[in-house]
C-alpha atoms as a PDB file:
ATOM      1  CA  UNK A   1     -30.425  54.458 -64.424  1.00  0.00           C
ATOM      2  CA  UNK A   2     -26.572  55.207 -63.791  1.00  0.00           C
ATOM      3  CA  UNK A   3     -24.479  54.421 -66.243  1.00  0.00           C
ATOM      4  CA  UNK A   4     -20.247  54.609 -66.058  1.00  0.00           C
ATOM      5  CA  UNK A   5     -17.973  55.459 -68.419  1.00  0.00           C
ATOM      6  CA  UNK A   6     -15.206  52.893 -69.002  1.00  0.00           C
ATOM      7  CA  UNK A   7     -12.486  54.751 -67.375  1.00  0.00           C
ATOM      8  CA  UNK A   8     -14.695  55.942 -64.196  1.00  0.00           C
ATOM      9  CA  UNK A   9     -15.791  51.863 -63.815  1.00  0.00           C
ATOM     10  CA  UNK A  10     -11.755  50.859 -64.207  1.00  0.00           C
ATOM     11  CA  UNK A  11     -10.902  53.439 -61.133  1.00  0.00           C
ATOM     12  CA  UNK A  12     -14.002  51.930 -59.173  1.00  0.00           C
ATOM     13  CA  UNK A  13     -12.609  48.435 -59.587  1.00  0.00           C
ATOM     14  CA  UNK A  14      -8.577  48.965 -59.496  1.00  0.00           C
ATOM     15  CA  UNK A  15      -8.667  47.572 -62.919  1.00  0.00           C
ATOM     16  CA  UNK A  16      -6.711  49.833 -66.106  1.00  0.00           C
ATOM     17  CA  UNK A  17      -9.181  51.061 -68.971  1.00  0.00           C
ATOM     18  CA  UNK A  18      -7.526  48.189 -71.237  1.00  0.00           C
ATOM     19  CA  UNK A  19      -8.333  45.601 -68.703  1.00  0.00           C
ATOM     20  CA  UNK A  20     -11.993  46.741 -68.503  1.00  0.00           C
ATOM     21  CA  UNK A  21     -12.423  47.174 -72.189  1.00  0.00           C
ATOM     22  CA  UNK A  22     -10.827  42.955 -72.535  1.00  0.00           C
ATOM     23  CA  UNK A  23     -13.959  42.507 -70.031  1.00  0.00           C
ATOM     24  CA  UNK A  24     -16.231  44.066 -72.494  1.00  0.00           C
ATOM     25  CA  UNK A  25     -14.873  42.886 -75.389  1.00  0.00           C
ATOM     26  CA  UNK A  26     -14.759  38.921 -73.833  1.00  0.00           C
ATOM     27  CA  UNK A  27     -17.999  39.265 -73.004  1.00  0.00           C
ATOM     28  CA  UNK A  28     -17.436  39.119 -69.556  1.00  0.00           C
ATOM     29  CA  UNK A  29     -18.898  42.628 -69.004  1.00  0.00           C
ATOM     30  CA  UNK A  30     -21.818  43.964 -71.004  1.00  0.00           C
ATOM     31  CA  UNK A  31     -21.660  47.647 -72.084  1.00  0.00           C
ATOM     32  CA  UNK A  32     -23.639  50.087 -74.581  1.00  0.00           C
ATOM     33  CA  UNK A  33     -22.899  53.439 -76.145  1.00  0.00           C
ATOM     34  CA  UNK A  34     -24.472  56.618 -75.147  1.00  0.00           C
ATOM     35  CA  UNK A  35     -26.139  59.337 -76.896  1.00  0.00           C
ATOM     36  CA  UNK A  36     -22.019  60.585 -77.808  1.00  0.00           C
ATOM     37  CA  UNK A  37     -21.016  56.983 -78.802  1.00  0.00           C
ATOM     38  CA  UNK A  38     -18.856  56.267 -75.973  1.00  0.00           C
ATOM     39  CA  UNK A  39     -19.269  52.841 -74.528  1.00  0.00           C
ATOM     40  CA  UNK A  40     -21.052  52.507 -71.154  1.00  0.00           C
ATOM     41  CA  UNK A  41     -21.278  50.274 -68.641  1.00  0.00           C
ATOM     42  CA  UNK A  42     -24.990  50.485 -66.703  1.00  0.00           C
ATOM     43  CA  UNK A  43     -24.878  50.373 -62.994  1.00  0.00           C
ATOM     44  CA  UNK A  44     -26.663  46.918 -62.460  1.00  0.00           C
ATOM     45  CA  UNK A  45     -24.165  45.449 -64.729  1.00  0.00           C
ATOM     46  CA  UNK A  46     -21.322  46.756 -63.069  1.00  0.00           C
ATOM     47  CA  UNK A  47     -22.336  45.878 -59.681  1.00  0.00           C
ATOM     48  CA  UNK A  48     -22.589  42.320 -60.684  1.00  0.00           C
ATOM     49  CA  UNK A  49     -19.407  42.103 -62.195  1.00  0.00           C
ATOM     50  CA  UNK A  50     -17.708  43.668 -59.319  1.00  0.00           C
ATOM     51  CA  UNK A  51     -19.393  40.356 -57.556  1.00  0.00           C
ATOM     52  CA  UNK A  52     -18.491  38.251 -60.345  1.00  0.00           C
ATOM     53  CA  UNK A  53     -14.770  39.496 -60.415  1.00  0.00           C
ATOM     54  CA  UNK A  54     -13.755  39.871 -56.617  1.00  0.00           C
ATOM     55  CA  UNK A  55     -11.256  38.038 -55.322  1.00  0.00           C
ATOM     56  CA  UNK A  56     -11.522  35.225 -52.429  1.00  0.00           C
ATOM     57  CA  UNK A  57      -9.954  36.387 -49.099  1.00  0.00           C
ATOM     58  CA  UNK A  58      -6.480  35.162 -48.353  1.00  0.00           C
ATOM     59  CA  UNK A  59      -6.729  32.255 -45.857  1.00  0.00           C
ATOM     60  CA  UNK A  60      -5.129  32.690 -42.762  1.00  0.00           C
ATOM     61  CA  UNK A  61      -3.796  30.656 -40.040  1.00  0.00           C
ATOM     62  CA  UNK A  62      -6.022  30.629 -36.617  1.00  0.00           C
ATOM     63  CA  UNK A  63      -5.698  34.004 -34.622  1.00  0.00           C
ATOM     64  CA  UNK A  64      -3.883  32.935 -31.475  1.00  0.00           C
ATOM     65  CA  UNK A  65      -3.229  36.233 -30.187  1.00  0.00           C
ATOM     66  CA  UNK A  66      -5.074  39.499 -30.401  1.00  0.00           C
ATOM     67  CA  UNK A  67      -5.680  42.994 -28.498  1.00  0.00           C
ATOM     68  CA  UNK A  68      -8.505  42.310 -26.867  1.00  0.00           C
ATOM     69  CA  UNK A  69      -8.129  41.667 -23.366  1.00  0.00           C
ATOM     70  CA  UNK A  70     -11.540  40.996 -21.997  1.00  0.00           C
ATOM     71  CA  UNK A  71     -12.943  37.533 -22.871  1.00  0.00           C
ATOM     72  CA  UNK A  72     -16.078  36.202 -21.828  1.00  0.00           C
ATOM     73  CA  UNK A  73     -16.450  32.267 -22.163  1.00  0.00           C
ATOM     74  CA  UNK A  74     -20.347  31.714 -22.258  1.00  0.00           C
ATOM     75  CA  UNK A  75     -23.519  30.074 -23.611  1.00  0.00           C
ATOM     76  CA  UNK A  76     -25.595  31.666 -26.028  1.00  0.00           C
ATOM     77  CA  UNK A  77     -29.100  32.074 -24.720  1.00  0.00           C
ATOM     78  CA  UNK A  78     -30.932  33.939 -27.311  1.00  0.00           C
ATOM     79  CA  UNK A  79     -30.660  35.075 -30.357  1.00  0.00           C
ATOM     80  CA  UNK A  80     -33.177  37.424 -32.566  1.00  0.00           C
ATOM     81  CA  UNK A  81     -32.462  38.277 -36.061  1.00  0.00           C
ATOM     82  CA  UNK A  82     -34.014  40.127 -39.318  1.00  0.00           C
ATOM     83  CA  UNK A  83     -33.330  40.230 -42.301  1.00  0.00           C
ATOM     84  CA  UNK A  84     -29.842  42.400 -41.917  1.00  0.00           C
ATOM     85  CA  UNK A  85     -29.439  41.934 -37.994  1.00  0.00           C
ATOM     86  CA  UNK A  86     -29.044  39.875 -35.139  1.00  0.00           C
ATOM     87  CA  UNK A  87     -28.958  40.148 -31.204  1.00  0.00           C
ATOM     88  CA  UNK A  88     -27.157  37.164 -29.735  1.00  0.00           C
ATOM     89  CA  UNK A  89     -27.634  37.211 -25.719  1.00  0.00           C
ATOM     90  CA  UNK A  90     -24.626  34.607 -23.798  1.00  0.00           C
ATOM     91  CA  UNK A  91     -24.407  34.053 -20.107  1.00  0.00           C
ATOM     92  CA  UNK A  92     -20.843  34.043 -19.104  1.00  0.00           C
ATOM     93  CA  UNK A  93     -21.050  33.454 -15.721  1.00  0.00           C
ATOM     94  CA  UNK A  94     -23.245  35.856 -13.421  1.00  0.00           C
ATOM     95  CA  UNK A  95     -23.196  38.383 -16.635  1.00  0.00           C
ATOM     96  CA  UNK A  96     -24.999  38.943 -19.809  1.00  0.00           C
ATOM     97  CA  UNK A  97     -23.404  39.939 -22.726  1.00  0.00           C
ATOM     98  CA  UNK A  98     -25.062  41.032 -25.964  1.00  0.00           C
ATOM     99  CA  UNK A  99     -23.735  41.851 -28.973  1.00  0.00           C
ATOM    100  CA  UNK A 100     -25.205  43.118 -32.417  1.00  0.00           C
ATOM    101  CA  UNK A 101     -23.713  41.870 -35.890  1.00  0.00           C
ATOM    102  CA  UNK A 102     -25.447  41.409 -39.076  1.00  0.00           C
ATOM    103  CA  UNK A 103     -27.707  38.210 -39.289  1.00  0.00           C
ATOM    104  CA  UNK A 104     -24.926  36.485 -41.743  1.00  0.00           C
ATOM    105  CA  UNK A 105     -22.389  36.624 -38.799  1.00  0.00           C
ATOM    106  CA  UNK A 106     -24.294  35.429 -36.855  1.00  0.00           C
ATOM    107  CA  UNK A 107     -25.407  32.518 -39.453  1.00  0.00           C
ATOM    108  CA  UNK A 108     -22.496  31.632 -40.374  1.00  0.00           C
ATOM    109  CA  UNK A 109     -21.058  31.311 -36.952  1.00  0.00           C
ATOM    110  CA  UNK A 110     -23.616  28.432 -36.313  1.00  0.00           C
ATOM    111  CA  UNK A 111     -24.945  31.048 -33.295  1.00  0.00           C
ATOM    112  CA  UNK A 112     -28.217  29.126 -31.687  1.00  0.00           C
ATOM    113  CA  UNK A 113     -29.201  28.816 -27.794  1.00  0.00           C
ATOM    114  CA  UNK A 114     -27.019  26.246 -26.342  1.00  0.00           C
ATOM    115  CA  UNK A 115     -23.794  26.860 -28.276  1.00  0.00           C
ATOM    116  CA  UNK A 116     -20.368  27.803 -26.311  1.00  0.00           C
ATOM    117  CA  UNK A 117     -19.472  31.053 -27.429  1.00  0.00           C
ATOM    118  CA  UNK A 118     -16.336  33.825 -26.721  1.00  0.00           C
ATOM    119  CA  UNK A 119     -17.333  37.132 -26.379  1.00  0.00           C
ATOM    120  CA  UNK A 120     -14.342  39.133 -26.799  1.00  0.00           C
ATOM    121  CA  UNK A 121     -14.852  42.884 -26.160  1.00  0.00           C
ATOM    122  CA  UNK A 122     -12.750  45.894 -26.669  1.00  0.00           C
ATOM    123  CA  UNK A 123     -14.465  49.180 -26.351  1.00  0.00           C
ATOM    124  CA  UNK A 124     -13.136  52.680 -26.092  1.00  0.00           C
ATOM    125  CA  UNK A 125     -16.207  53.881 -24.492  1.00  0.00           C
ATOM    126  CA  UNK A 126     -16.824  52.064 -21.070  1.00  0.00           C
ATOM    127  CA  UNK A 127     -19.529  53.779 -18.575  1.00  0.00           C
ATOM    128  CA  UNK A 128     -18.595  53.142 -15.089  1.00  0.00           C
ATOM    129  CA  UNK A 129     -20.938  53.673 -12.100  1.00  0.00           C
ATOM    130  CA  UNK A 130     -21.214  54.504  -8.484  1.00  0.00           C
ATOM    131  CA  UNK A 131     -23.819  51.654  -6.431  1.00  0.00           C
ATOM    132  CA  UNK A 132     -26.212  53.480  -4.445  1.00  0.00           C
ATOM    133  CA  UNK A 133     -25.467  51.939  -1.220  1.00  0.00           C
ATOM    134  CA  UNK A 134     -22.026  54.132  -1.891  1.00  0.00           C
END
């Protein structure tokens, strides 16, 4: 099991040692003492407090403007997911677009069959091809 010693845990949280050893001594953070005597802080514990202790996001106002140039107003038609992933088809038009995010995107953006969706694409890879008839 990995354990952390109270100055390696402070650097992986952008907390000081004091801070992390308030945590500990609050109760806030559980810790033990290894074989040497110097307090550690076990991995599972750690993780969870790093849960525990994050921050919200800043709110922000709606994005009205943004680099992405190609926008594709559409309805999702489809829309498979796992337990980490989802494939969300839309029609926009005479054109398919499908994207991949992870399934909690794609939950949390309400995306079903039947909902009006933007697909807004900006790719530094773009394959462009020759018709036959050409």
């Amino acid at each position: 099991m990995s354990t952390y010693r109270v100055s390696e845990a402070a650097k992986l949280l952008g907390h000081s040692d004091d801070t992390m050893r308030r945590y500990i001594d609050s109760g806030r953070l559980e810790s033990s003492r290894d074989d040497a005597g110097r307090i550690v802080i076990e991995g599972v514990e750690l993780a969870r407090f790093a849960v525990d202790d994050a921050s919200p996001v800043p709110g922000v106002q709606a994005v009205t403007r943004e680099s992405a140039r190609n926008r594709f107003v559409g309805l999702v038609t489809r829309v498979v997911s796992n337990d980490v992933m989802a494939q969300v088809e839309l029609q926009c038009g005479p054109y398919r677009v499908v994207s991949l995010m992870s399934r909690e995107a794609a939950d949390d953006l309400g995306l079903q069959p039947g909902v009006l969706a933007v697909a807004s694409i900006k790719a530094t890879n773009v394959v462009v091809g020759i018709p036959a008839d050409q």
